[in-house]
PDB file of N, CA and C in Angstrom:
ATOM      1  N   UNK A   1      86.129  39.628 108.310  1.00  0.00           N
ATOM      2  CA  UNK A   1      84.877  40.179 108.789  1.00  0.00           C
ATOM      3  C   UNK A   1      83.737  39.642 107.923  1.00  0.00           C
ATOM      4  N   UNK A   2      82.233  39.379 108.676  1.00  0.00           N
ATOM      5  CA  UNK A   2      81.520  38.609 107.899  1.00  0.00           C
ATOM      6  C   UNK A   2      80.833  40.002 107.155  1.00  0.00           C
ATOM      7  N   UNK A   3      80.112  39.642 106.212  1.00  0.00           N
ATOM      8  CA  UNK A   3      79.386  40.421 105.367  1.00  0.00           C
ATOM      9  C   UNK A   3      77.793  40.456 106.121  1.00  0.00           C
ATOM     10  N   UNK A   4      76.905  40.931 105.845  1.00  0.00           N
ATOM     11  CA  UNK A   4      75.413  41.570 107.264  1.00  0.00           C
ATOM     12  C   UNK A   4      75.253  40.105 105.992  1.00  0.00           C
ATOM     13  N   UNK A   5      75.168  39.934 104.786  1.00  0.00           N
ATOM     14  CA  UNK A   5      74.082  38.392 104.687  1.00  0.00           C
ATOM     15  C   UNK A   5      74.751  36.959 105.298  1.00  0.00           C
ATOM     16  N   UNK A   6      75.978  37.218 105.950  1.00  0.00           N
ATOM     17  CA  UNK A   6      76.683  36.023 106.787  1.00  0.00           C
ATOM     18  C   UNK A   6      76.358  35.640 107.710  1.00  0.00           C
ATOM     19  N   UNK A   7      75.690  36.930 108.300  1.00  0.00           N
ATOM     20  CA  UNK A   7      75.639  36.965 110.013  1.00  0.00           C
ATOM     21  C   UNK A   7      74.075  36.636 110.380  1.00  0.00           C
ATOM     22  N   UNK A   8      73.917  35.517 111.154  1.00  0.00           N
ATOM     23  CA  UNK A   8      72.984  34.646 111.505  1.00  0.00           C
ATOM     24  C   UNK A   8      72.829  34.883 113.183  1.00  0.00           C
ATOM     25  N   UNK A   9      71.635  34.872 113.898  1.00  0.00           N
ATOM     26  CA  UNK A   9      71.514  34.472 115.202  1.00  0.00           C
ATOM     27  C   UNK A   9      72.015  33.029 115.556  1.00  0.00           C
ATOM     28  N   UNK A  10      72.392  33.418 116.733  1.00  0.00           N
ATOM     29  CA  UNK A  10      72.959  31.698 117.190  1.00  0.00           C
ATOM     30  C   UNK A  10      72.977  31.720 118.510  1.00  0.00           C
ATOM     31  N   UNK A  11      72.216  30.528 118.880  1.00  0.00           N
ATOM     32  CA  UNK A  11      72.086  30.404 120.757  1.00  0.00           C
ATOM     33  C   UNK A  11      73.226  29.745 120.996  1.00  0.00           C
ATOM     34  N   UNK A  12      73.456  30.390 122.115  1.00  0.00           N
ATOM     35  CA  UNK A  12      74.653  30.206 123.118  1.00  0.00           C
ATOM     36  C   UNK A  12      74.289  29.816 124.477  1.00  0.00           C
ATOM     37  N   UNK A  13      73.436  29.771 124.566  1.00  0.00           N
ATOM     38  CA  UNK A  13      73.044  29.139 126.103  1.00  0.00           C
ATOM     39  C   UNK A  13      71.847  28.803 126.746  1.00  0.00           C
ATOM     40  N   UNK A  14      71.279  27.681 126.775  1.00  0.00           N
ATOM     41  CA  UNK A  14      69.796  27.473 127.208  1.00  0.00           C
ATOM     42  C   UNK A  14      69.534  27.348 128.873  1.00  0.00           C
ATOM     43  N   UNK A  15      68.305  27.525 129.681  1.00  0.00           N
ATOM     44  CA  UNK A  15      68.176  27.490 130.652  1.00  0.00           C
ATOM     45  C   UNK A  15      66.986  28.247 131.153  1.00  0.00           C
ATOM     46  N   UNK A  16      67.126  28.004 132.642  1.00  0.00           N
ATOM     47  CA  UNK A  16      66.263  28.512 133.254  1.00  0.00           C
ATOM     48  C   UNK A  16      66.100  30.141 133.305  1.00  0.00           C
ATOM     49  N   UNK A  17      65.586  31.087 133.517  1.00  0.00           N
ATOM     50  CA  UNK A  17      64.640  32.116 133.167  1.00  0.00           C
ATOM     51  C   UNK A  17      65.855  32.961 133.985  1.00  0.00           C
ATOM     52  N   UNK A  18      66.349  32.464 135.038  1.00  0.00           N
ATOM     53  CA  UNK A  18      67.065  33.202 136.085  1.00  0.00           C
ATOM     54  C   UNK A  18      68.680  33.142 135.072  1.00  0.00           C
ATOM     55  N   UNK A  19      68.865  31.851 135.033  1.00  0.00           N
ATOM     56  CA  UNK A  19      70.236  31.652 134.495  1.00  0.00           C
ATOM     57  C   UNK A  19      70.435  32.573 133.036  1.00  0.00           C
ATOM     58  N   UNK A  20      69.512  32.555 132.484  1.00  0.00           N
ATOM     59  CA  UNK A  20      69.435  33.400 131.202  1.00  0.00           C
ATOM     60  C   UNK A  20      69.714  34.273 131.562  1.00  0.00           C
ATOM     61  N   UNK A  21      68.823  35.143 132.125  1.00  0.00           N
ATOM     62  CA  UNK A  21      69.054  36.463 133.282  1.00  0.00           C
ATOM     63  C   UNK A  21      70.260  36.798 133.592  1.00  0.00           C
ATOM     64  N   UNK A  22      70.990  36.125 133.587  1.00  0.00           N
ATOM     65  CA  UNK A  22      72.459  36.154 134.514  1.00  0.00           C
ATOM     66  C   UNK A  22      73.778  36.167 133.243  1.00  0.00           C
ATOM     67  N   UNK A  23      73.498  35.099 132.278  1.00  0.00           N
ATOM     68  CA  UNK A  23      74.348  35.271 131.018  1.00  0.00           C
ATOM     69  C   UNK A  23      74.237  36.268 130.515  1.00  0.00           C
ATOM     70  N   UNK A  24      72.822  36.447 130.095  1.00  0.00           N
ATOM     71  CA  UNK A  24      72.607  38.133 129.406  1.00  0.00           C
ATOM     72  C   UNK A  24      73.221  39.131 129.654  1.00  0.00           C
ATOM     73  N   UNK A  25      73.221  39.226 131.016  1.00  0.00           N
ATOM     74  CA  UNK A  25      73.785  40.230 131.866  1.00  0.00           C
ATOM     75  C   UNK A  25      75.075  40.462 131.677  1.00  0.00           C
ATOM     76  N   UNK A  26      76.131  39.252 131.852  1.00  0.00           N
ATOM     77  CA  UNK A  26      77.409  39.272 131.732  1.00  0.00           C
ATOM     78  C   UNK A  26      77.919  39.661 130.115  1.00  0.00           C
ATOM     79  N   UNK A  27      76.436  38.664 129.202  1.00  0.00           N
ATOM     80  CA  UNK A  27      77.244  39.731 127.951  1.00  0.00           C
ATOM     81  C   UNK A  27      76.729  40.974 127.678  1.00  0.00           C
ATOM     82  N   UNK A  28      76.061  41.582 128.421  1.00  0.00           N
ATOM     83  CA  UNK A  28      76.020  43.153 128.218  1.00  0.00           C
ATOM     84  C   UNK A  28      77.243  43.482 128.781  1.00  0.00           C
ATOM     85  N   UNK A  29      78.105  43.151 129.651  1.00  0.00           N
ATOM     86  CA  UNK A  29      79.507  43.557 129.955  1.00  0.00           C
ATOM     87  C   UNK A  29      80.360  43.380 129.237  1.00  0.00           C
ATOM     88  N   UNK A  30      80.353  42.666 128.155  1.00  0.00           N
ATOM     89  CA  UNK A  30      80.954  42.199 127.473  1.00  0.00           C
ATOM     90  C   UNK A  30      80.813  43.528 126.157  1.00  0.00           C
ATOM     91  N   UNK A  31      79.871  43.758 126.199  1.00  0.00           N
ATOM     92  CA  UNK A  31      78.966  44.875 125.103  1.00  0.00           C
ATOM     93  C   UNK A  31      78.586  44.258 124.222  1.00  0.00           C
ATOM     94  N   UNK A  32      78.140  42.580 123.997  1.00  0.00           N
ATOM     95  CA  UNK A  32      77.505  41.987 123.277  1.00  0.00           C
ATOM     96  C   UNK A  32      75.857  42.310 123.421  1.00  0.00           C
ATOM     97  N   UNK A  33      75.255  42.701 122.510  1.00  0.00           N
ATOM     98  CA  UNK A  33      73.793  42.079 122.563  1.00  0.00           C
ATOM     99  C   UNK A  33      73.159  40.973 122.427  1.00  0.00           C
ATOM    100  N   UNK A  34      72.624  40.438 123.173  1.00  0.00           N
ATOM    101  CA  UNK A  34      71.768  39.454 123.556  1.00  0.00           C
ATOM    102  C   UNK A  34      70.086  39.567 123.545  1.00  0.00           C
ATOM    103  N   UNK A  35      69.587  38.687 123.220  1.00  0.00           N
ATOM    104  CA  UNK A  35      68.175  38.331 123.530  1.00  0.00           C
ATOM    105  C   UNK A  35      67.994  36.935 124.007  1.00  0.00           C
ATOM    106  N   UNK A  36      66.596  36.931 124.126  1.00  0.00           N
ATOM    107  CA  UNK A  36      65.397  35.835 124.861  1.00  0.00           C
ATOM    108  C   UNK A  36      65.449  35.410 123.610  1.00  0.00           C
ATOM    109  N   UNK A  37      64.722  33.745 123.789  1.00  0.00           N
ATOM    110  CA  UNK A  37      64.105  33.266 122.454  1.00  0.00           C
ATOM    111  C   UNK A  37      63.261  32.139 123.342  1.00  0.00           C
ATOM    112  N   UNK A  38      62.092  32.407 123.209  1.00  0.00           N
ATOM    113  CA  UNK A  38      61.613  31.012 123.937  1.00  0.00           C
ATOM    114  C   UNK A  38      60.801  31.437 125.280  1.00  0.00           C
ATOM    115  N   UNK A  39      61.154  32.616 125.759  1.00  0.00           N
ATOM    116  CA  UNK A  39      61.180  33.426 127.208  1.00  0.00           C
ATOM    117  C   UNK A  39      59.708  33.239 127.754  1.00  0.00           C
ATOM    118  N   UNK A  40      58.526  33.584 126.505  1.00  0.00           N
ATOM    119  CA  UNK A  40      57.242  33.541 126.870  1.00  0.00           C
ATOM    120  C   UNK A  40      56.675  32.180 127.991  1.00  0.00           C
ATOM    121  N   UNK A  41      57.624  31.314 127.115  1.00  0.00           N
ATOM    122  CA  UNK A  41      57.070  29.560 127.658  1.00  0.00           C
ATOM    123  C   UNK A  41      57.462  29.492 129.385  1.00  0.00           C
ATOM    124  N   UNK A  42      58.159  29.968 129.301  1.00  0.00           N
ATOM    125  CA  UNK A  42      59.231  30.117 131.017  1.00  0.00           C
ATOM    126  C   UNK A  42      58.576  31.209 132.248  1.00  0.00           C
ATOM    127  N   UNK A  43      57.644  32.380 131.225  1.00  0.00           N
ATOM    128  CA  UNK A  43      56.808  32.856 132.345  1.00  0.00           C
ATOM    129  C   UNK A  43      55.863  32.429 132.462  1.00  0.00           C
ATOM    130  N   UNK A  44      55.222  31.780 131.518  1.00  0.00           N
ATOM    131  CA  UNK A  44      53.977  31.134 131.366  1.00  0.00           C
ATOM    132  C   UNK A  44      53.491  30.160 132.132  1.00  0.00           C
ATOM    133  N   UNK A  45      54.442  29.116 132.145  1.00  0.00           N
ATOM    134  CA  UNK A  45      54.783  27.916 132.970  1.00  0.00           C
ATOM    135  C   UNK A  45      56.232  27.726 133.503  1.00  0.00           C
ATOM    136  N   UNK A  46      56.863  28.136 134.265  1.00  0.00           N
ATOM    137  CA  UNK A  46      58.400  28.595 134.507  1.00  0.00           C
ATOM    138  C   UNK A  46      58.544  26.772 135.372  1.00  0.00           C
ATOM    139  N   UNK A  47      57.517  25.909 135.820  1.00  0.00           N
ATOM    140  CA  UNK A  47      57.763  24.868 136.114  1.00  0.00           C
ATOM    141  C   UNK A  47      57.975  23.684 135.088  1.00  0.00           C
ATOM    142  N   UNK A  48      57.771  24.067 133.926  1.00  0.00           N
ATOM    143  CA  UNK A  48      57.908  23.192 133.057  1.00  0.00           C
ATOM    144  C   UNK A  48      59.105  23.348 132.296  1.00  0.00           C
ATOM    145  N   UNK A  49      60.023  24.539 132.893  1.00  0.00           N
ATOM    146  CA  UNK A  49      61.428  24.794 131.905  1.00  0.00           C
ATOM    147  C   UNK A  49      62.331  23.722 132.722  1.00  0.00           C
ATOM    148  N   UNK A  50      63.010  22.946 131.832  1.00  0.00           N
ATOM    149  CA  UNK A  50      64.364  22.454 132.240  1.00  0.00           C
ATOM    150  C   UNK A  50      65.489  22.951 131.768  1.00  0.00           C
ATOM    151  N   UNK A  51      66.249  23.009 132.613  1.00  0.00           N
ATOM    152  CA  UNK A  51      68.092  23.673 132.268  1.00  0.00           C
ATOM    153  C   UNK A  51      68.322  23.172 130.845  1.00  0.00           C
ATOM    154  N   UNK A  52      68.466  23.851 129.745  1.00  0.00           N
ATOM    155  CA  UNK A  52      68.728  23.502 128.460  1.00  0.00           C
ATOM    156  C   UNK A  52      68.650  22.283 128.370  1.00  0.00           C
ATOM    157  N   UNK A  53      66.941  22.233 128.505  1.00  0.00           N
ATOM    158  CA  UNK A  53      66.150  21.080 128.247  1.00  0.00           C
ATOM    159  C   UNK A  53      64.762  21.481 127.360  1.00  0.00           C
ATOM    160  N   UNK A  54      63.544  20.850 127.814  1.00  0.00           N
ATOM    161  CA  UNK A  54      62.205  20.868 127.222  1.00  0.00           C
ATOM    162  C   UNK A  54      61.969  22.153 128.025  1.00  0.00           C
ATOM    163  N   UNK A  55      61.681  23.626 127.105  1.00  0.00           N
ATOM    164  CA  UNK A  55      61.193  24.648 127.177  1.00  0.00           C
ATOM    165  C   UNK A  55      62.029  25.367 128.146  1.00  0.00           C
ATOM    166  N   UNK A  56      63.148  25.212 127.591  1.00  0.00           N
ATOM    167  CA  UNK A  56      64.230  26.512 128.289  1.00  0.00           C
ATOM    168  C   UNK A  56      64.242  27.776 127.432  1.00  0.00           C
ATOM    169  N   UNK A  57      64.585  28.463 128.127  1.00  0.00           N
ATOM    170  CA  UNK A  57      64.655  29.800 127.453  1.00  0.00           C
ATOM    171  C   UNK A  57      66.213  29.984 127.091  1.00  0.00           C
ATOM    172  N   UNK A  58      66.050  30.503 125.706  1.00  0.00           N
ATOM    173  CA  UNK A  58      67.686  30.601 124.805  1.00  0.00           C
ATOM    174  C   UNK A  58      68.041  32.211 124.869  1.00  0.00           C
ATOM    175  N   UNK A  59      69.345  32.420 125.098  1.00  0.00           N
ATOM    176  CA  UNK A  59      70.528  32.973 125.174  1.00  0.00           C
ATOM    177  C   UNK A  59      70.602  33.263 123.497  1.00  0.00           C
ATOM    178  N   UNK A  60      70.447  34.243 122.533  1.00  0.00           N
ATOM    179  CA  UNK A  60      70.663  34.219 121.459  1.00  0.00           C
ATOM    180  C   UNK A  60      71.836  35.441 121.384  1.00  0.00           C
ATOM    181  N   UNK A  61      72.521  35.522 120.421  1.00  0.00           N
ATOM    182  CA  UNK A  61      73.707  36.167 119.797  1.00  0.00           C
ATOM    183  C   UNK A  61      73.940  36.275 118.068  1.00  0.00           C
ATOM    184  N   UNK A  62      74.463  37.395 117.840  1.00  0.00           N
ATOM    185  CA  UNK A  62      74.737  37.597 116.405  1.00  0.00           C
ATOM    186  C   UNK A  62      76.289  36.738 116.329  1.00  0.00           C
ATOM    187  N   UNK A  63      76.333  36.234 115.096  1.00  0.00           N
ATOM    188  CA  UNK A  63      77.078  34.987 114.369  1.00  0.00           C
ATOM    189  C   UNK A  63      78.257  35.996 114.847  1.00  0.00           C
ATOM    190  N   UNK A  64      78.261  37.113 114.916  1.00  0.00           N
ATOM    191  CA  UNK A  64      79.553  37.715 114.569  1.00  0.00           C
ATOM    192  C   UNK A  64      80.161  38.104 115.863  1.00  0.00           C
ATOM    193  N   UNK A  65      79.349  37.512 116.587  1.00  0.00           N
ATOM    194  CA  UNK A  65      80.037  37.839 118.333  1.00  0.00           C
ATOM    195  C   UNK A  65      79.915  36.460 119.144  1.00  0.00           C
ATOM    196  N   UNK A  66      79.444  35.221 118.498  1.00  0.00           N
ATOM    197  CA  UNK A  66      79.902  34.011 118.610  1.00  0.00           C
ATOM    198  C   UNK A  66      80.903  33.412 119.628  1.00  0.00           C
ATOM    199  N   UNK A  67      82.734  34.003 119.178  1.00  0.00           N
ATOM    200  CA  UNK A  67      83.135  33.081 120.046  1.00  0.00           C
ATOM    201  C   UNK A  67      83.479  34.198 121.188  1.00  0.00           C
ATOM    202  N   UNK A  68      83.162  35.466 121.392  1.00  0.00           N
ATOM    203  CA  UNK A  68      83.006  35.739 122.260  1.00  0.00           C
ATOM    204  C   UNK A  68      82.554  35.723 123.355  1.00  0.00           C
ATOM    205  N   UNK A  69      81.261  35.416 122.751  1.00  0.00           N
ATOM    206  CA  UNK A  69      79.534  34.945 123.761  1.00  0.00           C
ATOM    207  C   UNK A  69      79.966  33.417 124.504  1.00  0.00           C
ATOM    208  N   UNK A  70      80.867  32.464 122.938  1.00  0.00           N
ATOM    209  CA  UNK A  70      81.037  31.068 124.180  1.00  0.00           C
ATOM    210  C   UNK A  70      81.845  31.340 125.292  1.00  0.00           C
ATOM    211  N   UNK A  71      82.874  32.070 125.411  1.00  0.00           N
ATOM    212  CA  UNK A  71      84.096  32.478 126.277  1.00  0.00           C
ATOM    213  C   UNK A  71      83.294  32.892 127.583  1.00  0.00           C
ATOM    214  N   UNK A  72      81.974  33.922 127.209  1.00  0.00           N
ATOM    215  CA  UNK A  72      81.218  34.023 128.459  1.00  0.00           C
ATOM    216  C   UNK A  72      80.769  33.093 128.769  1.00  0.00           C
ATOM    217  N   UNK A  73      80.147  32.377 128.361  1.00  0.00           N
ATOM    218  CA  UNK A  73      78.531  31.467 128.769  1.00  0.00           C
ATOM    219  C   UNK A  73      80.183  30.239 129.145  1.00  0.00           C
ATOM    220  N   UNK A  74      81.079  29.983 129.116  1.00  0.00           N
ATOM    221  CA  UNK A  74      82.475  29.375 129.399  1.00  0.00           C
ATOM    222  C   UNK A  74      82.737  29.658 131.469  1.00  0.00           C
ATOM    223  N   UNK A  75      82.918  31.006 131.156  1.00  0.00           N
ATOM    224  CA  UNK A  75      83.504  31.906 132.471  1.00  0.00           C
ATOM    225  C   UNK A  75      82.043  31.594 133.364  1.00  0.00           C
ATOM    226  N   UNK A  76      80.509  31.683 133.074  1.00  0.00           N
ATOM    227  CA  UNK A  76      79.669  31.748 133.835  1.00  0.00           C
ATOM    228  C   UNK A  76      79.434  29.907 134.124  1.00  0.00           C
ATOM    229  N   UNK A  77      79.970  28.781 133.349  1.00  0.00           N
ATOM    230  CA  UNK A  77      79.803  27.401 134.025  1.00  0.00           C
ATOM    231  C   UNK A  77      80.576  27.596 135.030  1.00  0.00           C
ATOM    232  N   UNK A  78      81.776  27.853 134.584  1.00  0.00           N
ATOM    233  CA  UNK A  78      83.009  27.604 135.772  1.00  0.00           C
ATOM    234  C   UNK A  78      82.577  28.486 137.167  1.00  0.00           C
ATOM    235  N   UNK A  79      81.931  29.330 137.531  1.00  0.00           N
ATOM    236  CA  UNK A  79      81.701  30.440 138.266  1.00  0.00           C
ATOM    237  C   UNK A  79      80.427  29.435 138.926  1.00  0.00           C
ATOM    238  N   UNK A  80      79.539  29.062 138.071  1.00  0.00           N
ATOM    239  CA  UNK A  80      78.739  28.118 138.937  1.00  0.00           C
ATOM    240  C   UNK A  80      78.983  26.933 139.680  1.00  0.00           C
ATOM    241  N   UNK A  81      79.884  26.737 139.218  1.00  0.00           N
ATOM    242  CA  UNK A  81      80.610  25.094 139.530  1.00  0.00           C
ATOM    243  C   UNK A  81      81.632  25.034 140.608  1.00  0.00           C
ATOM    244  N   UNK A  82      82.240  26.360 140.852  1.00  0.00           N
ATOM    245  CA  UNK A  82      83.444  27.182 141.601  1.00  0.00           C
ATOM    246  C   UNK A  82      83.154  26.188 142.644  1.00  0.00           C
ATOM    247  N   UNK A  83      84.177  25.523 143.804  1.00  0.00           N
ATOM    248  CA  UNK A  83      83.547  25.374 145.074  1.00  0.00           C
ATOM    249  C   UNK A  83      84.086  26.393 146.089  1.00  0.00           C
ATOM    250  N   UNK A  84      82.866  26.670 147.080  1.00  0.00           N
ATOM    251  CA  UNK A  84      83.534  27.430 148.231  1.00  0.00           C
ATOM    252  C   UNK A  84      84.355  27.669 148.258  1.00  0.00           C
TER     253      UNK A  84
END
């Protein structure tokens, strides 16, 4: 177990305003907390965000729920990618 001066924020997933929306979501099911980082730029100008590109909005997570959060932001590519 890490010690509270170990444990660092760490993005797990960049994107569009909606897609964020949607990871977040899944790790509140998860009972991870999540935040925005970046979020302002995406309402501001939401045409200038690219998919974890120039001015996406980040998916952030505590260090200590890490490889949990990838396992989601994992389950939500495959779910997008699913075909019919």
């Amino acid at each position: 177990m890490k010690s509270k001066d170990d444990i660092t924020a760490v993005v797990v997933f960049a994107g569009t305003m909606f897609d964020a929306g949607l990871v977040k979501s899944m790790l509140a099911d998860r009972e991870i907390v999540a935040y925005f980082q970046d979020d302002e730029l995406g309402v501001m100008i939401p045409w200038n965000v690219e998919a974890g590109g120039v001015g996406a909005i980040k998916v952030v997570v505590s260090s200590a729920d890490v490889e949990t959060a990838k396992a989601v932001v994992a389950e939500y590519y495959e779910n997008i990618h699913k075909p019919d």
